[in-house]
Protein backbone atom coordinates (compact mmCIF):
# COMPACT_ATOMS: atom_id res chain seq x y z
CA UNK A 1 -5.14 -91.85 5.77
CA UNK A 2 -3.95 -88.49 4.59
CA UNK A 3 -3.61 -88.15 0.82
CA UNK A 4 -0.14 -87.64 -0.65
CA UNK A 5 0.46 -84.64 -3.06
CA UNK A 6 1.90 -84.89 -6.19
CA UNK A 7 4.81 -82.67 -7.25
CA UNK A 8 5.58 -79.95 -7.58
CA UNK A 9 2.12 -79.23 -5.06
CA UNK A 10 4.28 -81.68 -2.40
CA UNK A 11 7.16 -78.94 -2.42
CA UNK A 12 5.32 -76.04 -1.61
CA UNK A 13 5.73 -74.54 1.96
CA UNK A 14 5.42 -70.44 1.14
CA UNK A 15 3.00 -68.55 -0.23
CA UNK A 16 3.26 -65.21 -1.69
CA UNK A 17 0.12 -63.03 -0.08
CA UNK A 18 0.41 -60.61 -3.41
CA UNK A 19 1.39 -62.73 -6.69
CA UNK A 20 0.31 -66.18 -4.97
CA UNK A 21 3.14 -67.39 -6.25
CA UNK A 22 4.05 -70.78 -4.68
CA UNK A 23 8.02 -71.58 -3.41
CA UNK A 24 9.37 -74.88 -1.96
CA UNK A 25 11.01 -74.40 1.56
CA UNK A 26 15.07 -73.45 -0.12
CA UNK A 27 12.78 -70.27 -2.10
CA UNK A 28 12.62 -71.48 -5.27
CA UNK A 29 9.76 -70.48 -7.05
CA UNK A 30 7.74 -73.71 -8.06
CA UNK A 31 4.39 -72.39 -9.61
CA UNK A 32 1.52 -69.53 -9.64
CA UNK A 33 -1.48 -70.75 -8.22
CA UNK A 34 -5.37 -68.61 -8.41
CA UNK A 35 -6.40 -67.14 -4.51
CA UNK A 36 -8.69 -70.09 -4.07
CA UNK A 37 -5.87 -72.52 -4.89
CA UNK A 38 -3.50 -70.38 -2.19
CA UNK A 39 -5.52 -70.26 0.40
CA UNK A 40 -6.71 -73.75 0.15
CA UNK A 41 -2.92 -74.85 0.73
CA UNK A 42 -2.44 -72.14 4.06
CA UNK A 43 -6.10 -73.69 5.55
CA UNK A 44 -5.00 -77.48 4.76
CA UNK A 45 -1.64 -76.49 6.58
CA UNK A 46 0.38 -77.19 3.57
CA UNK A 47 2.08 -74.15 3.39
CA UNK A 48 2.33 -70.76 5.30
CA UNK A 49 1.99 -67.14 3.67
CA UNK A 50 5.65 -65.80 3.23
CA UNK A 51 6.73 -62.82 4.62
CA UNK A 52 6.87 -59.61 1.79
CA UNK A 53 8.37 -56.74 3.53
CA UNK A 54 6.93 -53.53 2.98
CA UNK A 55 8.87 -51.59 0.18
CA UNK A 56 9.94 -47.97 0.83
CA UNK A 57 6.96 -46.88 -1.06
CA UNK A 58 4.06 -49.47 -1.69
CA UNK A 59 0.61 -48.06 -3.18
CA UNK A 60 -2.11 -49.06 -1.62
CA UNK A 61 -5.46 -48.54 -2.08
CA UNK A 62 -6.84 -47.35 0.35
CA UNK A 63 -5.58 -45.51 4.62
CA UNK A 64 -7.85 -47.01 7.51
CA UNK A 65 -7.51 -45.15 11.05
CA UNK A 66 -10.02 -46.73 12.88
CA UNK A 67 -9.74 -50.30 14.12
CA UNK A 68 -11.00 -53.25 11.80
CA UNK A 69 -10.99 -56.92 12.20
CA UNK A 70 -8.96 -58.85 9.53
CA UNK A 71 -9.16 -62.50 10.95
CA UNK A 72 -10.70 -64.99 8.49
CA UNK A 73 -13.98 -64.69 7.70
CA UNK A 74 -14.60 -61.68 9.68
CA UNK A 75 -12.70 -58.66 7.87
CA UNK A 76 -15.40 -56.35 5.89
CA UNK A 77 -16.60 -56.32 2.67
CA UNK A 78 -16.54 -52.19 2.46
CA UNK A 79 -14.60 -49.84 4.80
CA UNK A 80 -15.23 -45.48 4.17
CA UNK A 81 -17.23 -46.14 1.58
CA UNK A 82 -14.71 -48.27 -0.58
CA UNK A 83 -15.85 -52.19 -1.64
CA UNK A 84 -13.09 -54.37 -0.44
CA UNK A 85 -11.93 -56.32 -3.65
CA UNK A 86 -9.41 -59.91 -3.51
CA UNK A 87 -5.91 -58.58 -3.91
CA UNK A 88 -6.31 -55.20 -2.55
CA UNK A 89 -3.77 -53.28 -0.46
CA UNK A 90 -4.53 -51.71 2.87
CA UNK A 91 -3.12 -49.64 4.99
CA UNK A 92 -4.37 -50.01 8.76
CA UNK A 93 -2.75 -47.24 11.16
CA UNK A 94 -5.67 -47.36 14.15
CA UNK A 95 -5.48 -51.10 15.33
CA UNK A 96 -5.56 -51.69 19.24
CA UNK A 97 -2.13 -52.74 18.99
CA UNK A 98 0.66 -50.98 17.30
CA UNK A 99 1.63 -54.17 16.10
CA UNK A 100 -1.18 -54.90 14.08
CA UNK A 101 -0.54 -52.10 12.12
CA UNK A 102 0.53 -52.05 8.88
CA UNK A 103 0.01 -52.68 5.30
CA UNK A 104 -2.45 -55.62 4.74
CA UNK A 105 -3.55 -57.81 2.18
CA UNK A 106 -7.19 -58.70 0.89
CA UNK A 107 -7.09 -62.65 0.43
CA UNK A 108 -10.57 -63.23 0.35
CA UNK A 109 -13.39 -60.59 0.15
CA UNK A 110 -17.00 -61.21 1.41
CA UNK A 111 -19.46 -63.08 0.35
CA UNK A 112 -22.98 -61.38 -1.36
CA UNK A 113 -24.75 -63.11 1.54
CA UNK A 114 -22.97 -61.50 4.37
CA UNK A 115 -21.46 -58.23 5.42
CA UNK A 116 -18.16 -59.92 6.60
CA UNK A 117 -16.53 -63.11 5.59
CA UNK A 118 -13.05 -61.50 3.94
CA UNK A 119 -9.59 -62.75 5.16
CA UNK A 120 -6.46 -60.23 5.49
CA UNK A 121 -3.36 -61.01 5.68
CA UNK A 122 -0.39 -58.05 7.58
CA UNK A 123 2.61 -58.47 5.30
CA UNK A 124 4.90 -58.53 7.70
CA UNK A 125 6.55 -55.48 9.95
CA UNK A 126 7.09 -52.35 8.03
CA UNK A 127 11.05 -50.88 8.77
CA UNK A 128 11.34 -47.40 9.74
CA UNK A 129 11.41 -45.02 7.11
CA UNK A 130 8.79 -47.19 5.08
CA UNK A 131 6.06 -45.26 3.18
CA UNK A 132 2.53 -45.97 1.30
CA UNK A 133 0.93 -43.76 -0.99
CA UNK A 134 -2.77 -44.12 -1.19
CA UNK A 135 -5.05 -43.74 -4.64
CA UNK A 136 -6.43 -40.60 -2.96
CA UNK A 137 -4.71 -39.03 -0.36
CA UNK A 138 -1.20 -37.99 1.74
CA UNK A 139 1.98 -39.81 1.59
CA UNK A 140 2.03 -41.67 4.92
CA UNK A 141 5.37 -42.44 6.81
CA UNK A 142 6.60 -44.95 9.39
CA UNK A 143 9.36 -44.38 11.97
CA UNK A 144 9.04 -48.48 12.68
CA UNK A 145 6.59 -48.44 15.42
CA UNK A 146 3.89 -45.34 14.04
CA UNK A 147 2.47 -44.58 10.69
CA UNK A 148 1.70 -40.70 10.46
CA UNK A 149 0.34 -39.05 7.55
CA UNK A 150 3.48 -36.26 5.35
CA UNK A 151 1.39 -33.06 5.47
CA UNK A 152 2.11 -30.27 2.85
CA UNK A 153 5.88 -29.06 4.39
CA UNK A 154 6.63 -31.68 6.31
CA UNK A 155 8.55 -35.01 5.96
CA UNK A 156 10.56 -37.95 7.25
């Protein structure tokens, strides 16, 4: 017999992938919940991560070009050199598909016990003329479909 939540946990149906900040299905913001507590609602099927468009200029911590898995319990614990930390922002520009491209997430890093076992989440399509800025590194631009680093001179 499936268990009945109380309120305000019975309202939620969004999750923000960033603040975890919990919103019933009209957006109103109902609570903040930890990571655990957030992704414990989107594996139960209680709620679903809402969609955070990608501002016109997000930092993030770190540019990947070469492809990296992201699915649950499979994304890495450190990419170029960089430990993967809960609540860090990525940039991924070399996935096989364009479409998986984009900034990303860190719900869950690894476990101590294994090389994988993080969780990523895309937030969402990126709109042309959207651009991140790395810790270290170029300003990188994307026309909607491409991200391409801004080299010294040149620019959307």
């Amino acid at each position: 017999m499936p268990t009945t939540l109380p309120e305000p946990y019975a309202s939620i149906r969004e999750i923000d992938p960033i603040s975890f900040r919990a919103f019933s299905a009209d957006g109103e913001f109902l609570l903040d919940m930890d990571a655990d507590g957030a992704r414990g609602f989107i594996e139960a099927g209680h709620a679903k991560w809402r969609p955070t468009p990608t501002p016109r200029l997000e930092t993030v911590r770190l540019v990947v070009t070469e492809p990296v898995y992201t699915s649950a319990g499979l994304a890495p614990r450190d990419v170029d050199g960089h430990h993967i930390r809960a609540g860090d922002l990525i940039l991924l520009t070399g996935q096989p598909k364009a479409a998986q491209n984009g900034v990303y997430t860190v719900v869950k890093a690894y476990s101590d016990n294994s090389p994988y076992g993080g969780t990523w989440v895309r937030l969402g399509d990126s709109p042309a003329g959207s651009m991140v800025k790395p810790q270290a590194g170029e300003v990188w631009f994307s026309d909607g479909t491409t991200w391409s680093p801004i080299t010294s001179g040149s620019g959307p």
